[in-house]
N, C-alpha and C. Protein backbone atom coordinates (compact mmCIF):
# COMPACT_ATOMS: atom_id res chain seq x y z
N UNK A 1 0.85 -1.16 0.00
CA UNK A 1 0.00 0.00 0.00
C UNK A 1 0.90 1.23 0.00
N UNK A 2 0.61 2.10 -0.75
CA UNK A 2 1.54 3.04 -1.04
C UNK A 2 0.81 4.74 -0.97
N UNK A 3 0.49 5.33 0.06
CA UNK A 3 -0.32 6.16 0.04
C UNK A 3 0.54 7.94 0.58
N UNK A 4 0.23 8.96 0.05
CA UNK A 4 1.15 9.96 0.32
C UNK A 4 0.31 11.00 0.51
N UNK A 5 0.57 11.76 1.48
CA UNK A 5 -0.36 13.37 1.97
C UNK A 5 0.89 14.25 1.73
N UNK A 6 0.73 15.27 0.62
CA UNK A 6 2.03 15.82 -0.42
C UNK A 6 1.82 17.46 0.71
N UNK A 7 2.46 18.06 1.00
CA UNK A 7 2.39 19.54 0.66
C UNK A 7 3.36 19.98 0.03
N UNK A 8 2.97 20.44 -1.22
CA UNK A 8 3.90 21.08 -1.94
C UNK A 8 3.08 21.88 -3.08
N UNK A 9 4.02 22.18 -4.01
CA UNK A 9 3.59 23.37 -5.03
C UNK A 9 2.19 22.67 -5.79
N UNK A 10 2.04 23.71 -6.45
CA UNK A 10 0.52 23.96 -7.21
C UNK A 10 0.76 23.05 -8.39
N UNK A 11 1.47 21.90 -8.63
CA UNK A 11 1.18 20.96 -10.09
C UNK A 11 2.20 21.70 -11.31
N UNK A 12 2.79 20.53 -11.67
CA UNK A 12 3.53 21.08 -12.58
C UNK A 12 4.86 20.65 -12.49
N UNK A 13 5.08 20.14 -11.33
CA UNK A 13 6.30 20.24 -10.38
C UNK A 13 7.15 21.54 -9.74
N UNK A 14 5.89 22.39 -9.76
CA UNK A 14 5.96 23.48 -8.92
C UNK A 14 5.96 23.24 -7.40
N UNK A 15 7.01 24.06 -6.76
CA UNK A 15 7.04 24.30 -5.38
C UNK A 15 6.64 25.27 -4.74
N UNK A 16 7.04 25.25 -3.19
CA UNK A 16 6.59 26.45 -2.62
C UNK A 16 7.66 26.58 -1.04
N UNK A 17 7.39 27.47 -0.78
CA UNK A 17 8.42 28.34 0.32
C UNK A 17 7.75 28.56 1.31
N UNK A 18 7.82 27.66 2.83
CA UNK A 18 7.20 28.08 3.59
C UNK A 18 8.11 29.05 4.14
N UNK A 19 6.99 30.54 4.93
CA UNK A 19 7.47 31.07 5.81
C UNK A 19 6.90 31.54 7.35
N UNK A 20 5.58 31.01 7.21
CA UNK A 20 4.93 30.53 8.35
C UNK A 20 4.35 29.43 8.01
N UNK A 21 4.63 28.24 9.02
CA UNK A 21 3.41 27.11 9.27
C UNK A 21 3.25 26.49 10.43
N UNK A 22 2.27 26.01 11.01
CA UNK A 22 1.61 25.34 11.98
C UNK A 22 0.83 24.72 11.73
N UNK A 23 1.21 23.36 11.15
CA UNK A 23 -0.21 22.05 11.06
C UNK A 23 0.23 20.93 11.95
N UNK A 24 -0.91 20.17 12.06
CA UNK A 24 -1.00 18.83 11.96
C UNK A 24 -1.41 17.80 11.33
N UNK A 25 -1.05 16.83 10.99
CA UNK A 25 -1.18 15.74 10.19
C UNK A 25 -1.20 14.38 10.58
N UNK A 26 -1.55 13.77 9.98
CA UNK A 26 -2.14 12.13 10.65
C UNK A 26 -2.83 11.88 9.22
N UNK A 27 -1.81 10.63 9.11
CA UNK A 27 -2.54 9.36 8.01
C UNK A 27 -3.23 7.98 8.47
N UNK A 28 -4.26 7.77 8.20
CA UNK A 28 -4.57 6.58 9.04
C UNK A 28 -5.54 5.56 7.20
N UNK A 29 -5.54 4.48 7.91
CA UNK A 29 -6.66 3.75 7.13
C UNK A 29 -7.48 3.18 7.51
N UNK A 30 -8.70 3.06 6.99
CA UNK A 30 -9.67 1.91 7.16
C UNK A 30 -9.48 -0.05 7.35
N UNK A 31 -9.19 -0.41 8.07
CA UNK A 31 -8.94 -1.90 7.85
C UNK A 31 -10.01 -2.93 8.19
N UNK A 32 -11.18 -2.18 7.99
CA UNK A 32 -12.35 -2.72 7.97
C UNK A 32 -13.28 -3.18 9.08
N UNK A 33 -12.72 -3.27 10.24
CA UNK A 33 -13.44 -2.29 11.28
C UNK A 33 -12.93 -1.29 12.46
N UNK A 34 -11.92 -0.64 12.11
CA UNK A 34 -11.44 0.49 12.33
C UNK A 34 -10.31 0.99 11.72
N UNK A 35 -10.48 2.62 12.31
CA UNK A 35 -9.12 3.37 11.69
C UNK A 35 -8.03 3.19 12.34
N UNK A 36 -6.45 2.98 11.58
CA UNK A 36 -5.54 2.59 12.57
C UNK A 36 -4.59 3.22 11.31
N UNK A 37 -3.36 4.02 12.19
CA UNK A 37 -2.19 4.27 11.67
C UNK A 37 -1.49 3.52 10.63
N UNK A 38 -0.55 3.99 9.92
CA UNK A 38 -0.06 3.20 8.80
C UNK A 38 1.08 2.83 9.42
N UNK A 39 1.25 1.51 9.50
CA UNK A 39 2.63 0.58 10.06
C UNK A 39 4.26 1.36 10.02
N UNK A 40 4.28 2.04 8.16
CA UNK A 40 5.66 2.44 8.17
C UNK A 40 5.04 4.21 7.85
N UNK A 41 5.87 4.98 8.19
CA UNK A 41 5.54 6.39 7.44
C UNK A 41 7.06 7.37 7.12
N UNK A 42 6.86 7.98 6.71
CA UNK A 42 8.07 8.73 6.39
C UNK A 42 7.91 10.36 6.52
N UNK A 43 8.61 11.31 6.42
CA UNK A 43 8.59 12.80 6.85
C UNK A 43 8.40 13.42 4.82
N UNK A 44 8.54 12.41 3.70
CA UNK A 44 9.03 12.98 2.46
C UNK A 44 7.87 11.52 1.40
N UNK A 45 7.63 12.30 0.58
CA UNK A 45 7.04 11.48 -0.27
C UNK A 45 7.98 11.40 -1.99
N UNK A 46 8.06 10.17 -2.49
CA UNK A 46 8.50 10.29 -3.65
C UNK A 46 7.40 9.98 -5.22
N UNK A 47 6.41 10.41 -4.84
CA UNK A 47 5.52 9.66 -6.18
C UNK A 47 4.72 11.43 -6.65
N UNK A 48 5.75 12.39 -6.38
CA UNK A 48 5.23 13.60 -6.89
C UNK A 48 6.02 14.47 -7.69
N UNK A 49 5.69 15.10 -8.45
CA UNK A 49 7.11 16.30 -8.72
C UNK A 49 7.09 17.59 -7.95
N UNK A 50 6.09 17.64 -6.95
CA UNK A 50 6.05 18.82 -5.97
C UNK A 50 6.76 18.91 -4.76
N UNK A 51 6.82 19.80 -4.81
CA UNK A 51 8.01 20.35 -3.31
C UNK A 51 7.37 21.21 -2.49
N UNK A 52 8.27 21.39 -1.48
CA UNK A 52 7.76 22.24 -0.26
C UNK A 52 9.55 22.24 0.07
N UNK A 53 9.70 24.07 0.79
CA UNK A 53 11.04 23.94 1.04
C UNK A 53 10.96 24.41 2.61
N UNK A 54 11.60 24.40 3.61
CA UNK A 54 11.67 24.81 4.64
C UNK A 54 10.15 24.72 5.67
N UNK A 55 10.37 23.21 5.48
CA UNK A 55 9.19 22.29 6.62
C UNK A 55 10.02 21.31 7.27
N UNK A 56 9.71 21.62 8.61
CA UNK A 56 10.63 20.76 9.48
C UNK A 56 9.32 19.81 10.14
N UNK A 57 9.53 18.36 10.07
CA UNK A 57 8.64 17.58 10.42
C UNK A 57 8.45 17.03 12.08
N UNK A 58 7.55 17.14 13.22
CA UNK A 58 7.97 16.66 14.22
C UNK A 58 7.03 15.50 14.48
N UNK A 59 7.75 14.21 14.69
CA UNK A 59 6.19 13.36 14.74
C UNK A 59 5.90 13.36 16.18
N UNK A 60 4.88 13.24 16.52
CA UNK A 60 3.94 12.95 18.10
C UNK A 60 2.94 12.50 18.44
N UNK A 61 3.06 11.36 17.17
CA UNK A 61 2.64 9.45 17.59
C UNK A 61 2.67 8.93 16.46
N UNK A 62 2.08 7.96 16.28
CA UNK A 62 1.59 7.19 15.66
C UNK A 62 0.85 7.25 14.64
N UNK A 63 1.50 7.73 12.89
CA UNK A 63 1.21 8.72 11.49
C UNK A 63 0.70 10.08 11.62
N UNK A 64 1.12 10.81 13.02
CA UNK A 64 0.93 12.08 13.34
C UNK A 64 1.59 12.24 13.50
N UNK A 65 2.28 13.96 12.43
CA UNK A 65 3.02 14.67 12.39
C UNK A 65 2.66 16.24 13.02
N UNK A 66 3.61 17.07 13.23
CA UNK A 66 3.13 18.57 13.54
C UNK A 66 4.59 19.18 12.69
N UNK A 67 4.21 19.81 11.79
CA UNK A 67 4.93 20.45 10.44
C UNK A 67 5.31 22.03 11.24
N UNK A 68 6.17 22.68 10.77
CA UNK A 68 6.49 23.96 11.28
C UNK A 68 7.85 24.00 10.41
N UNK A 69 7.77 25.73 10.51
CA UNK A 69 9.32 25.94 9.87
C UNK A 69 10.39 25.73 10.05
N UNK A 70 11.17 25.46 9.15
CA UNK A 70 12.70 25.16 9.75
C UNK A 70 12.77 23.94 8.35
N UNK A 71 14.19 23.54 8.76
CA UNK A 71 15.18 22.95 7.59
C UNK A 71 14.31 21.34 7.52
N UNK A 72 14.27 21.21 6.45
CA UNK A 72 13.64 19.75 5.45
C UNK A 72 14.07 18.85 6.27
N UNK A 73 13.88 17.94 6.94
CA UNK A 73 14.23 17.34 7.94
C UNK A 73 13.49 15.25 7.34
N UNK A 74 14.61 14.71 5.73
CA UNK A 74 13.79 13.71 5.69
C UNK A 74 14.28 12.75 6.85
N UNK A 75 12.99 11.72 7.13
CA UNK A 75 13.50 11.02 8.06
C UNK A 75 12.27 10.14 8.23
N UNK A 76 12.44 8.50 8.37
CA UNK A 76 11.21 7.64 9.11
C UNK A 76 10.90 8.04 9.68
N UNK A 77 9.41 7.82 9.93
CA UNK A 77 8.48 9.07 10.91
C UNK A 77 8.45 7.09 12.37
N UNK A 78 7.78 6.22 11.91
CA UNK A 78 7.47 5.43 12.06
C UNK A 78 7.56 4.08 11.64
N UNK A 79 7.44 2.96 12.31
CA UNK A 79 7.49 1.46 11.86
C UNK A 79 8.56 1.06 11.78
């Protein structure tokens, strides 16, 4: 299963420049009778031509991330 939550540029293989952010994020799936985290996860996706530059990833659990500025930081999030 190969599934990716991208932030990056507008298509094209356009990017973008953060200079403020504050999210959170969490990937989960259906496994048919409940939602549960994805086993492996990562801080970077490769099945896009979009970018994002200056997102530093912090994870704080289990396919939950909290994104904020600072240096590209790839790295296993999980699993």
């Amino acid at each position: 299963m190969d599934t990716e939550f991208v932030i990056g540029g507008p298509g094209n293989g356009g990017g973008v420049e953060f200079r403020d952010l504050n999210a959170y994020l969490s990937l989960f799936y259906w496994n048919g009778t409940s939602w549960v985290p994805y086993p492996i996860t990562y801080s970077f996706g490769i099945s896009t031509g979009e970018y994002a530059v200056n997102v530093y990833v912090l994870p704080i659990g289990p396919s939950t991330a909290e994104l904020v500025v600072g240096h590209n930081n790839y790295q296993k999030l999980g699993g």
